[in-house]
Every structure is written in C-alpha cells, then in structure tokens.
Protein backbone atom coordinates (compact mmCIF):
# COMPACT_ATOMS: atom_id res chain seq x y z
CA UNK A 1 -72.26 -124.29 -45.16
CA UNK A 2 -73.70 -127.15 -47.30
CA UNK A 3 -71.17 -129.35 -49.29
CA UNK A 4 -72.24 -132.30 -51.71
CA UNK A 5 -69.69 -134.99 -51.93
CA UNK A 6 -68.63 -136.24 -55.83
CA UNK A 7 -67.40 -139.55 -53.76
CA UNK A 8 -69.78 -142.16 -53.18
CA UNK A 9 -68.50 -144.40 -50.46
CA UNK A 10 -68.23 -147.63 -51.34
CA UNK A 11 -70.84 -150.57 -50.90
CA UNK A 12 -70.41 -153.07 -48.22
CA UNK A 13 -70.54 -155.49 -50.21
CA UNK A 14 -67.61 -154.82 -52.47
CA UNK A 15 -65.29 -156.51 -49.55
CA UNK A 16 -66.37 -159.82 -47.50
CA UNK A 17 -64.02 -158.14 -44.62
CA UNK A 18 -66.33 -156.08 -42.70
CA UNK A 19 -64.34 -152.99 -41.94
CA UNK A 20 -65.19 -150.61 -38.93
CA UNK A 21 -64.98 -146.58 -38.60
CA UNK A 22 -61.65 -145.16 -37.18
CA UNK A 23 -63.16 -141.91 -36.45
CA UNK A 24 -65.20 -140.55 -33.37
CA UNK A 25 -68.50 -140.60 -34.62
CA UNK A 26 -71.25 -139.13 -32.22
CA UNK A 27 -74.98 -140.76 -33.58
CA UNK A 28 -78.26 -140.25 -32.95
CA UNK A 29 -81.87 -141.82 -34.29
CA UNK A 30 -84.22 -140.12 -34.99
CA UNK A 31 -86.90 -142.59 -36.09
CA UNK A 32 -86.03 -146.30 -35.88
CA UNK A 33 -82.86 -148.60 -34.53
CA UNK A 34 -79.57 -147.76 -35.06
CA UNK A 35 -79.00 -151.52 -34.67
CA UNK A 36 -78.52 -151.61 -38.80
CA UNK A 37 -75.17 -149.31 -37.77
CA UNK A 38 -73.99 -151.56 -35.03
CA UNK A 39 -71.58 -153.87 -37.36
CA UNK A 40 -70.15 -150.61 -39.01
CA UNK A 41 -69.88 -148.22 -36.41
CA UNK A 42 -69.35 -150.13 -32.97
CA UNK A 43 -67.60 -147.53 -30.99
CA UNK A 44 -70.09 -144.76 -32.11
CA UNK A 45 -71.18 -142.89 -28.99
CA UNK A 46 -74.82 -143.06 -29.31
CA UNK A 47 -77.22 -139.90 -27.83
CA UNK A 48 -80.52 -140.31 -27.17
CA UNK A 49 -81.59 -135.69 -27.59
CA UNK A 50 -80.86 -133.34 -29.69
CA UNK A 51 -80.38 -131.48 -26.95
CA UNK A 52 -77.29 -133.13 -25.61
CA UNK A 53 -75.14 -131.52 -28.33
CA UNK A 54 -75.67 -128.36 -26.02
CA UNK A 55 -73.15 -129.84 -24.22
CA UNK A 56 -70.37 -129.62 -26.78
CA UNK A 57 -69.26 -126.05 -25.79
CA UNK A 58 -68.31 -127.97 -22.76
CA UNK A 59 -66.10 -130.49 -24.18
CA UNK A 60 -62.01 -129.69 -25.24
CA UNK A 61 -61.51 -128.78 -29.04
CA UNK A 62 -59.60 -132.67 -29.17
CA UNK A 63 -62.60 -134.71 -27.83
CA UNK A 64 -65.52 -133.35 -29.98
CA UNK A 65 -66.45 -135.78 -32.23
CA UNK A 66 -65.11 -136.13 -35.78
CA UNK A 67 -69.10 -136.05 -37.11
CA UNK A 68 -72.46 -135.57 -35.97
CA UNK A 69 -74.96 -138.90 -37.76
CA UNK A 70 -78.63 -138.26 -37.89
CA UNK A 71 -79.99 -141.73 -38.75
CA UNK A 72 -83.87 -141.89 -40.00
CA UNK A 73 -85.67 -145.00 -41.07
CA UNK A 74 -88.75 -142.38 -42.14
CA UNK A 75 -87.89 -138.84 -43.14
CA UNK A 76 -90.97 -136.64 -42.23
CA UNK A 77 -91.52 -132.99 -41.34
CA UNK A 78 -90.28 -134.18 -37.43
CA UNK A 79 -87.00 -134.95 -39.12
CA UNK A 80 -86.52 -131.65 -41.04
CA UNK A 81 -87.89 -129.95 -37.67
CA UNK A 82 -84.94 -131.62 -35.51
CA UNK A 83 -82.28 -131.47 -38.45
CA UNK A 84 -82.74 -127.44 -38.22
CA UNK A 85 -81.93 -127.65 -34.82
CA UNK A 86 -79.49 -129.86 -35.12
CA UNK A 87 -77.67 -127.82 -37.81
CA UNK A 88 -78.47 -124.79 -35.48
CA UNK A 89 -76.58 -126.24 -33.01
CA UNK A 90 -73.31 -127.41 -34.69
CA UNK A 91 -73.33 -123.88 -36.56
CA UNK A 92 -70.41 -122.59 -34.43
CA UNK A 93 -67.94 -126.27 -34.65
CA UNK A 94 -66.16 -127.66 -37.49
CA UNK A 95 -67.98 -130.57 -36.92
CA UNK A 96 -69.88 -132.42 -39.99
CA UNK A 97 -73.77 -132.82 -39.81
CA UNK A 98 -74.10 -136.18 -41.91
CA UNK A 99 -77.83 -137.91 -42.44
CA UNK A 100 -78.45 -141.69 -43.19
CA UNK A 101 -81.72 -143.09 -44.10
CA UNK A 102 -82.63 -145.30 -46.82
CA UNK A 103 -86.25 -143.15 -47.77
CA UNK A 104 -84.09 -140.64 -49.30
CA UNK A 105 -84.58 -139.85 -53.26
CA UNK A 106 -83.04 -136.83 -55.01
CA UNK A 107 -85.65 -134.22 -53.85
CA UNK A 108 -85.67 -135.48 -50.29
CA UNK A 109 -81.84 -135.30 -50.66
CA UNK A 110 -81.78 -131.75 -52.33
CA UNK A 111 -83.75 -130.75 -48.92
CA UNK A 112 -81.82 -131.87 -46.51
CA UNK A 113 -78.94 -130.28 -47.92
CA UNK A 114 -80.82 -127.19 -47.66
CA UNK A 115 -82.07 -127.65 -44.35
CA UNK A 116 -78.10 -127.97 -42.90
CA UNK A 117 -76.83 -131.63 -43.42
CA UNK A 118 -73.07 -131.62 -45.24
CA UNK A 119 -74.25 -134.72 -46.85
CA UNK A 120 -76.51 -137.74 -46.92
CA UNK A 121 -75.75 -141.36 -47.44
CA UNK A 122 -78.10 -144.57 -47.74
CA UNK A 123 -77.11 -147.57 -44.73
CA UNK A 124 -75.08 -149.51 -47.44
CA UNK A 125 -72.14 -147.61 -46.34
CA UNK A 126 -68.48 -148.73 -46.34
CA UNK A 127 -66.69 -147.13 -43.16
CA UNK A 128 -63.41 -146.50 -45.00
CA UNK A 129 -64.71 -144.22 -47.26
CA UNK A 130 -66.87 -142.83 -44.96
CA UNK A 131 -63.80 -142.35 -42.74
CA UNK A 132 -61.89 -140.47 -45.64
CA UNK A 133 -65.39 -138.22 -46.79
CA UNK A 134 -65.52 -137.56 -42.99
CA UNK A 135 -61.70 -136.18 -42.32
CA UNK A 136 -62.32 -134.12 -46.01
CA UNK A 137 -65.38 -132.22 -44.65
CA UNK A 138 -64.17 -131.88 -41.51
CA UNK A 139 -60.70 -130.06 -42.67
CA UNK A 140 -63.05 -127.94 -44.96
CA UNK A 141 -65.74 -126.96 -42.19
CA UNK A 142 -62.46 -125.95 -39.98
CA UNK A 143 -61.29 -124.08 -43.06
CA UNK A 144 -64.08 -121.74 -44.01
CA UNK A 145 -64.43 -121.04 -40.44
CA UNK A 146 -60.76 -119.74 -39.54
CA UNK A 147 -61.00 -117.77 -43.21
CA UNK A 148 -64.55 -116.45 -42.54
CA UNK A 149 -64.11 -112.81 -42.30
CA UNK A 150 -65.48 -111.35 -38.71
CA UNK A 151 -68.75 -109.59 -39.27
CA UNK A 152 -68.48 -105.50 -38.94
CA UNK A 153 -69.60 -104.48 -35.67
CA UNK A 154 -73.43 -103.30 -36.24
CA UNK A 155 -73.70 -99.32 -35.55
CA UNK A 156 -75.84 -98.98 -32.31
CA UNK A 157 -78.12 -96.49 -32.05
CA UNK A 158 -81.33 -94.95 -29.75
CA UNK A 159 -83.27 -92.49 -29.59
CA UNK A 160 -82.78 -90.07 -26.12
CA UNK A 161 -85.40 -89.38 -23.98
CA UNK A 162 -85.04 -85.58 -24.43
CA UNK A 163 -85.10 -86.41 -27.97
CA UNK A 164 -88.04 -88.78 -27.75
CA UNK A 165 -89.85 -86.68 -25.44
CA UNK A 166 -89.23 -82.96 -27.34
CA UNK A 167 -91.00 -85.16 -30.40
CA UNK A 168 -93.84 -86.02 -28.80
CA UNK A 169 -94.04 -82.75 -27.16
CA UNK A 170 -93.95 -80.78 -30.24
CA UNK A 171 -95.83 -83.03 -32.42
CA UNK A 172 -99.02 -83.00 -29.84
CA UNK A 173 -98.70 -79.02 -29.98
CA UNK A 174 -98.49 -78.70 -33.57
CA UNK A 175 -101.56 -81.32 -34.63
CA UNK A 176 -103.37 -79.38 -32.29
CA UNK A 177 -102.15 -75.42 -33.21
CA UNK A 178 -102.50 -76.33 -37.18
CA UNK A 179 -105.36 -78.52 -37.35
CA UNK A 180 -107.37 -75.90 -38.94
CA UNK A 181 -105.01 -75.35 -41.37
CA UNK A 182 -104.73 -79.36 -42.25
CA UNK A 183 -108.73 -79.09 -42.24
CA UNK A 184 -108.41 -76.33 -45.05
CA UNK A 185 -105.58 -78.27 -47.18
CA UNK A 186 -107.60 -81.75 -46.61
CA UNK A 187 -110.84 -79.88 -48.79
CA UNK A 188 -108.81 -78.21 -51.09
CA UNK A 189 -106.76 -81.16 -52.00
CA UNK A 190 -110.18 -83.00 -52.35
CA UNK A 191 -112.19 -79.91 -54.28
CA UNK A 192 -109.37 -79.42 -56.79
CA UNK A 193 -108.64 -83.14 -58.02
CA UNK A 194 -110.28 -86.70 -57.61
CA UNK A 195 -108.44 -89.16 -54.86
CA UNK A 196 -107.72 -89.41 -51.42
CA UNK A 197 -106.14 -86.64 -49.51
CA UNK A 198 -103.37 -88.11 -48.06
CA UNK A 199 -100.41 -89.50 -50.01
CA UNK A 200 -99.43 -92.43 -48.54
CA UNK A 201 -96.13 -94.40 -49.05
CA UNK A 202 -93.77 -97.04 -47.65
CA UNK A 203 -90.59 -95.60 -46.29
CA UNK A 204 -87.77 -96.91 -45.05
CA UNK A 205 -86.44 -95.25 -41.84
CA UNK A 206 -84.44 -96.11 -38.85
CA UNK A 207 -82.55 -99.14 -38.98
CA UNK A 208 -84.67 -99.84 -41.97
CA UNK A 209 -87.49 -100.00 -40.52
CA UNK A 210 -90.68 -99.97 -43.04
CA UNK A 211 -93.84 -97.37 -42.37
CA UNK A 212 -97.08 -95.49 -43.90
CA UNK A 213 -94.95 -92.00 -44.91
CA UNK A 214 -98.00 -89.88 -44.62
CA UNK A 215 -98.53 -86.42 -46.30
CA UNK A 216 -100.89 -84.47 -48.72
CA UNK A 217 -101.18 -85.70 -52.03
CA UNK A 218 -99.86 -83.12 -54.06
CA UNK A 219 -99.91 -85.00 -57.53
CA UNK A 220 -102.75 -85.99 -60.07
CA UNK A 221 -103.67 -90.19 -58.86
CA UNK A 222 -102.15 -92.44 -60.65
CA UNK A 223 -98.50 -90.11 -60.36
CA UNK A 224 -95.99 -93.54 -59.31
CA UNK A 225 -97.60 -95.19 -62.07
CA UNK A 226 -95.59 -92.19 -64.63
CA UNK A 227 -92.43 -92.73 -62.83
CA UNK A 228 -90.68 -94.90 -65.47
CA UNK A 229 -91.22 -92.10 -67.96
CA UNK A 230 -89.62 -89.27 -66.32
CA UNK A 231 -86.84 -90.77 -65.28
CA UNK A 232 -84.54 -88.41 -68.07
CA UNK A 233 -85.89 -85.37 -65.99
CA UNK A 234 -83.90 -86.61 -62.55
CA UNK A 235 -81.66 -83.43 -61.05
CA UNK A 236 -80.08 -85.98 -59.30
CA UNK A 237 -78.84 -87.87 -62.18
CA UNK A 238 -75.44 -87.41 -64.42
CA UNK A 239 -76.37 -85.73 -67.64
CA UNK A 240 -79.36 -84.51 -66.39
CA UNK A 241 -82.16 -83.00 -68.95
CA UNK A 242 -84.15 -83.99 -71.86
CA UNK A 243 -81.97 -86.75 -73.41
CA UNK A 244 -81.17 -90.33 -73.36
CA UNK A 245 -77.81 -89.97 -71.23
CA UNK A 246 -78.87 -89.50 -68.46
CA UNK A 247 -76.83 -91.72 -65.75
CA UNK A 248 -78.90 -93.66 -63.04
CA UNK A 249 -79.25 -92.36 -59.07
CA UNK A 250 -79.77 -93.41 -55.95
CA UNK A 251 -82.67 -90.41 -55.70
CA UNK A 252 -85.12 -88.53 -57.55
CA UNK A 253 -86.76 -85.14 -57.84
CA UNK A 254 -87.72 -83.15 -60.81
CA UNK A 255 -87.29 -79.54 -60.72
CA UNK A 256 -90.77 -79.26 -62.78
CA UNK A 257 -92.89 -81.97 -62.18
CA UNK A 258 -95.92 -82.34 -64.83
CA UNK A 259 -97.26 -84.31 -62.41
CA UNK A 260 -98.14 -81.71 -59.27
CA UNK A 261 -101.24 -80.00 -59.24
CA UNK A 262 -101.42 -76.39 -58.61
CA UNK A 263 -102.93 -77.01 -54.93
CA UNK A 264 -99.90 -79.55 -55.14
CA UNK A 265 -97.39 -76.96 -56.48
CA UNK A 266 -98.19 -74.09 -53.34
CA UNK A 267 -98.36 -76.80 -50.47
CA UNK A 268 -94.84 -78.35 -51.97
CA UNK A 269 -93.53 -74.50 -51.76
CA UNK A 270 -94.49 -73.88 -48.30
CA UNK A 271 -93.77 -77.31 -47.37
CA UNK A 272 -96.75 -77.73 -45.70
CA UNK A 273 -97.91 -80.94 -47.86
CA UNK A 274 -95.06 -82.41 -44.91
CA UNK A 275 -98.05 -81.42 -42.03
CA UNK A 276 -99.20 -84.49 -42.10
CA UNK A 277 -95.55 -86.05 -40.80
CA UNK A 278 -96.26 -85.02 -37.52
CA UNK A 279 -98.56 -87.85 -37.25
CA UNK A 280 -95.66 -89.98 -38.14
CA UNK A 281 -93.44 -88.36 -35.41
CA UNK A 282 -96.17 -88.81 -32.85
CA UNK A 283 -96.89 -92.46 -33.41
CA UNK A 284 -93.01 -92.72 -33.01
CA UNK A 285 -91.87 -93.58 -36.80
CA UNK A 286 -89.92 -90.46 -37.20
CA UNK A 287 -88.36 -87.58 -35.60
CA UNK A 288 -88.78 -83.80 -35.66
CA UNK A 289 -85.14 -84.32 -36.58
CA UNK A 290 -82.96 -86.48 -38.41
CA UNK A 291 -82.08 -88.23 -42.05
CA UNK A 292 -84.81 -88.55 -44.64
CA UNK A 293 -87.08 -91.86 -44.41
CA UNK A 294 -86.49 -93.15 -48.17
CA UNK A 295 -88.94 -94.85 -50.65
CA UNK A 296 -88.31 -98.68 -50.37
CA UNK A 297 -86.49 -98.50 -54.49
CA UNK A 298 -84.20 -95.78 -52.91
CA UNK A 299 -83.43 -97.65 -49.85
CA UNK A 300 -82.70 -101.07 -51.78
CA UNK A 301 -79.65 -99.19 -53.52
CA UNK A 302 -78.01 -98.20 -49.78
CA UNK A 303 -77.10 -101.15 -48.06
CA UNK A 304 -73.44 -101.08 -48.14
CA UNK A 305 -71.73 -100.43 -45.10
CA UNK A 306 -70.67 -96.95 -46.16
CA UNK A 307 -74.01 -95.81 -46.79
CA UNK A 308 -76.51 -97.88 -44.67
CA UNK A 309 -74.66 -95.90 -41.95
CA UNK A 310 -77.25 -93.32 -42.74
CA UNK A 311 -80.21 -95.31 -41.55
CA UNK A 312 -78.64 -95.74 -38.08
CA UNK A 313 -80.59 -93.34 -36.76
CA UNK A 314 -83.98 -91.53 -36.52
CA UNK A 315 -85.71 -90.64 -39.50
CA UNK A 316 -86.63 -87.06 -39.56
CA UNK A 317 -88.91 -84.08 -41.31
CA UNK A 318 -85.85 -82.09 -40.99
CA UNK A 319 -82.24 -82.80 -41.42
CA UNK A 320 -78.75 -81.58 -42.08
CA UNK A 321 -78.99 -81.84 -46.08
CA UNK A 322 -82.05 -80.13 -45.64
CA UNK A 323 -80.79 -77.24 -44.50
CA UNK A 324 -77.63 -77.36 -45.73
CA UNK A 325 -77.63 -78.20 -49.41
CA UNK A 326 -81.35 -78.29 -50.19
CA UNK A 327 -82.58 -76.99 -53.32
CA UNK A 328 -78.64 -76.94 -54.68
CA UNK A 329 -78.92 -78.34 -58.41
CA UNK A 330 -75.07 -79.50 -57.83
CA UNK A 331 -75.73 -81.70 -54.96
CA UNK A 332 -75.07 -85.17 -55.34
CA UNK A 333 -75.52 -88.74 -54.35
CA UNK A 334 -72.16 -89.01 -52.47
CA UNK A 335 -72.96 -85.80 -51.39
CA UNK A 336 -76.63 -86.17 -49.57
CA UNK A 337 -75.71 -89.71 -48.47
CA UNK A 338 -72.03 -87.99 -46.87
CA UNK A 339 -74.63 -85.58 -45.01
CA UNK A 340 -77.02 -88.28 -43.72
CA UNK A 341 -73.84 -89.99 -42.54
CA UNK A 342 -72.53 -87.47 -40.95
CA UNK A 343 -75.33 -86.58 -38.99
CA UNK A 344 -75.78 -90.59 -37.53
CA UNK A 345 -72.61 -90.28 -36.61
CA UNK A 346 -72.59 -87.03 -34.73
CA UNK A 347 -75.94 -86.04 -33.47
CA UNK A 348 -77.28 -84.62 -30.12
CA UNK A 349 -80.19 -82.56 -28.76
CA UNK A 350 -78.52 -79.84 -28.87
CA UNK A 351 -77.33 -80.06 -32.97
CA UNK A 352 -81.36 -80.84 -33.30
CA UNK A 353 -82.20 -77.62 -31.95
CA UNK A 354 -79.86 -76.13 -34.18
CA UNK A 355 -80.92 -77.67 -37.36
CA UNK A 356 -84.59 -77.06 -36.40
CA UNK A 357 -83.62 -72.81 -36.13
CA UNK A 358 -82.26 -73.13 -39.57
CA UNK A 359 -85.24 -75.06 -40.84
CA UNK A 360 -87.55 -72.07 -41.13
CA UNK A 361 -85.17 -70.36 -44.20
CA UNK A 362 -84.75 -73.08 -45.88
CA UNK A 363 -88.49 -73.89 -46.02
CA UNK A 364 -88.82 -71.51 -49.41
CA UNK A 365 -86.49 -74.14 -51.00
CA UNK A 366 -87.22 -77.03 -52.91
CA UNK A 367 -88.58 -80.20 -51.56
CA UNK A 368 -87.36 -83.58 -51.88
CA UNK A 369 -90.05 -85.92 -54.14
C-alpha cells in the first residue's frame, strides 16, 4: 500500500552535530555510490541484488530490517523496472520500501509512489526524522496487514472428461446430422433481410471467460444500436410495461421484440437460431450443458461473491433455468441467478443428462435475448 508522508525530515544542515540512524536499515544502489549515505547511515547493511531480498523469508520476524532504501543518482526506466520487483518482493513484510535520489521532481515522485515505494526523500536527509517516519510506516504496514481481511477462497471448478468428451461427441454429430438444415436457415436469413447471417456477440462464460457467442441473426442490423430505447419493455424489470417506472435489471428480454424479423421470430420459436452454438461447444467455449454465457453489460453487474458463483462453471445451451422457469413472466433476477448458482454448485453428468431430457419441452418456450 502506498503512503505519502506530511513530515519532511529535517535538513542536515539545521544541526552542526551529525546524527546517525538508530534503525536497521537494509540499502541498496541502484545507479551510483552510496558513499553520499556513509556519514548518515554507517551501520546500514548494504546489498549488492535485488535478488537477495529473496532471502528475507529466511530470516526471524526480529532481524528483518526496519526499511528497505533504494538509492538512485539517475532515475530511468531500469529503476522503475527493479523498484516493481523490489516492491514485488517486500509485498508479503511490514517492511517499508523507501527511495532516495536527488533527480526526483513531483511527477517522477507521483510515479514512484505508484510503482510501490512508501515514500521518497532527496540525500539531504536528517536520520532522526528519518528514524521516526521509518518506525510510523513501519507500525502502519504491520497494521493494515494483521487487519487485512483473508481473501474468500476462489470456487474451483473443471470440466469432466465424460462431460468434455459427451460435448464434443454430440456437437460433431449434430453439425454434421443438421447441416442441411443450418444451410437452409443461413439463405433464408440472407434472402429475407440485408446483413450477415450469423449474429455474433461477446459473452462472458466460465470463469468469465470472454468469446464470439455465435448464432443466427434473427433481428433487422443495426438491432444493439435500439437497445437504449426499449429498455421500458424489459420482463425482467420491476414495473415492467410501457411507462417510465420501470426499475433497472441485471437481464433483458422483451416478450415482443419490434426488432425480430419474421425468419427471426420462427427460428427464436423453435430455438433453432441457437444451431449455431454447437460450434461454440465444439471449439470448447461452452457446454451442451450448463449456466447461460452472458452479454459482457450483464456480466459487469454479477461480480459479487454471491452471484459470480454462477460463472464457476461451464457455460451451456441448456441449463436448469431453462428448463425450469423459462418463459415464466414472474421469474426474477434473484431468481435466475439462485438457479445458475445452484447448478455450479451441484452439477454432475448424470444431472446433465437429466436437464438435456427435459430440454426438448421446454424448447416451445420463450428464449432468452
């Protein structure tokens, strides 16, 4: 954590006494002599590498030094390079990562801050209040650490081999079985409206994980640009309708979308505008079965641990919302996102098979945008 001191220790020469450093200071040059130090700091144990602070994990909590002083007579991009590795290094003690040089100005300054150092002093330094900045920032470096909160323990996750293997499997089949059905969609889509044939869109799926969402485009061109406008029409939102009251959500659909074409309209029934997702569970971005991939403005919005619990695991076609609540005009946020949770918690190859048997009734239902 960087820290900027409001003390400025005090010249040398404000006192004719030269006074020395009480503390264990550990220094090391990094362009020039440290011999402008020497009167100052005498008992400073000077290192020659970066590399020997390695050794600290090696050394009892009660003999690690009091501060770590990078000294620089010329701060350059080698400096910043070492002071990042430097900073690296310390991350884990309560030690202090203090820079002197006198070619600092206030930018220079304001980057080596950012680049790790707790502070940065000229050579003109005064070793008792250098001493006393020392002992406050290394109190406060011990502090934050004993009060940092432990990180949560990240969810693990994989994808089986049975489960890997039955989606490659079936994926293969399928492109191959329905390919002349995908030719046939591919030339209506084209015939009945100007623009490419597939709709393609950046999803977020497992573990956040960003790919090209492929299927047929079932809107006029130019539909994400209209967006903004419909937002009123969301089922998913409080208050939904035609007025202004409408409350904000996490997702979107619209029950009748001015925006599909009529092609658009029959493949979205069917659900086979989604054909084109086996390509995606071939090439390994999704499964045959698991939580929705999201559009990258839905996925922003769930990244608290409650909810990004639903991203630990393989995005899917098919899922248990889908088959569960799909098409429901009461379901929820909480709701879907309780689903998708539920699933990355408790999932198997058997469940998939299940949820794949039920997928076939509940392909008459409504789609997900």
């Amino acid at each position: 954590m960087t820290t900027t001191s409001n003390l400025e220790p005090t010249l040398v020469g404000v006192s004719d006494e030269i006074q020395v450093s009480k503390n264990h200071l550990m220094f090391l040059s990094l362009s020039g002599s440290l011999a402008v130090l020497e009167k100052s700091f005498p008992n400073a144990e000077v290192i020659h590498s970066v590399n020997h602070l390695r050794t600290l994990k090696n050394i009892p909590a009660d003999k690690l030094p009091d501060a770590v002083i990078l000294y620089a007579d010329q701060i350059d991009g080698f400096f910043f390079k070492q002071l990042l590795l430097v900073s690296e290094l310390l991350n884990s003690f309560p030690i202090p990562l203090l820079v002197v040089s006198d070619d600092v100005n206030m930018d220079t300054k304001k980057l080596i801050l950012k680049n790790g150092a707790d502070d940065c002093f000229t050579t003109e330094i005064n070793p008792e209040g250098f001493d006393y900045w020392i002992n406050f920032l290394k109190r406060f470096k011990k502090f934050t650490k004993e009060k940092a909160l432990p990180k949560p323990e990240a969810f693990k996750f994989r994808i089986s081999f049975s489960k890997r293997a039955f989606d490659i499997a079936t994926s293969f089949t399928a492109l191959l079985l329905l390919s002349p059905i995908m030719i046939l969609i591919a030339l209506l889509v084209k015939l009945e409206s100007k623009g490419p044939i597939f709709y393609i869109s950046k999803r977020a799926g497992s573990g956040y994980k960003v790919f090209n969402f492929l299927k047929f485009r079932t809107m006029r061109v130019g539909a994400d640009a209209e967006l903004k406008n419909l937002q009123h029409l969301n089922q998913y939102a409080e208050g939904n309708g035609e007025n202004e009251g409408a409350t904000a959500s996490v997702f979107f659909k619209l029950k009748n979308d001015p925006r599909i074409t009529r092609i658009g309209n029959f493949l979205r029934n069917t659900s086979l505008d989604e054909l084109p997702q086996l390509i995606n569970v071939l090439k390994g971005d999704m499964s045959v079965v698991g939580n929705r991939p999201l559009p990258l403005y839905e996925a922003e919005k769930l990244t608290k641990d409650q909810t990004a619990m639903r991203f630990m695991t393989a995005a899917g076609i098919t899922g248990l919302w889908q088959v569960t609540k799909r098409g429901k005009k009461d379901l929820s946020d909480e709701e879907r996102i309780a689903l998708d949770v539920q699933y990355a918690k408790n999932n198997s190859f058997h469940k998939d098979m299940v949820l794949i048997a039920k997928t076939l009734p509940a392909l008459t239902q409504e789609v997900p945008v």
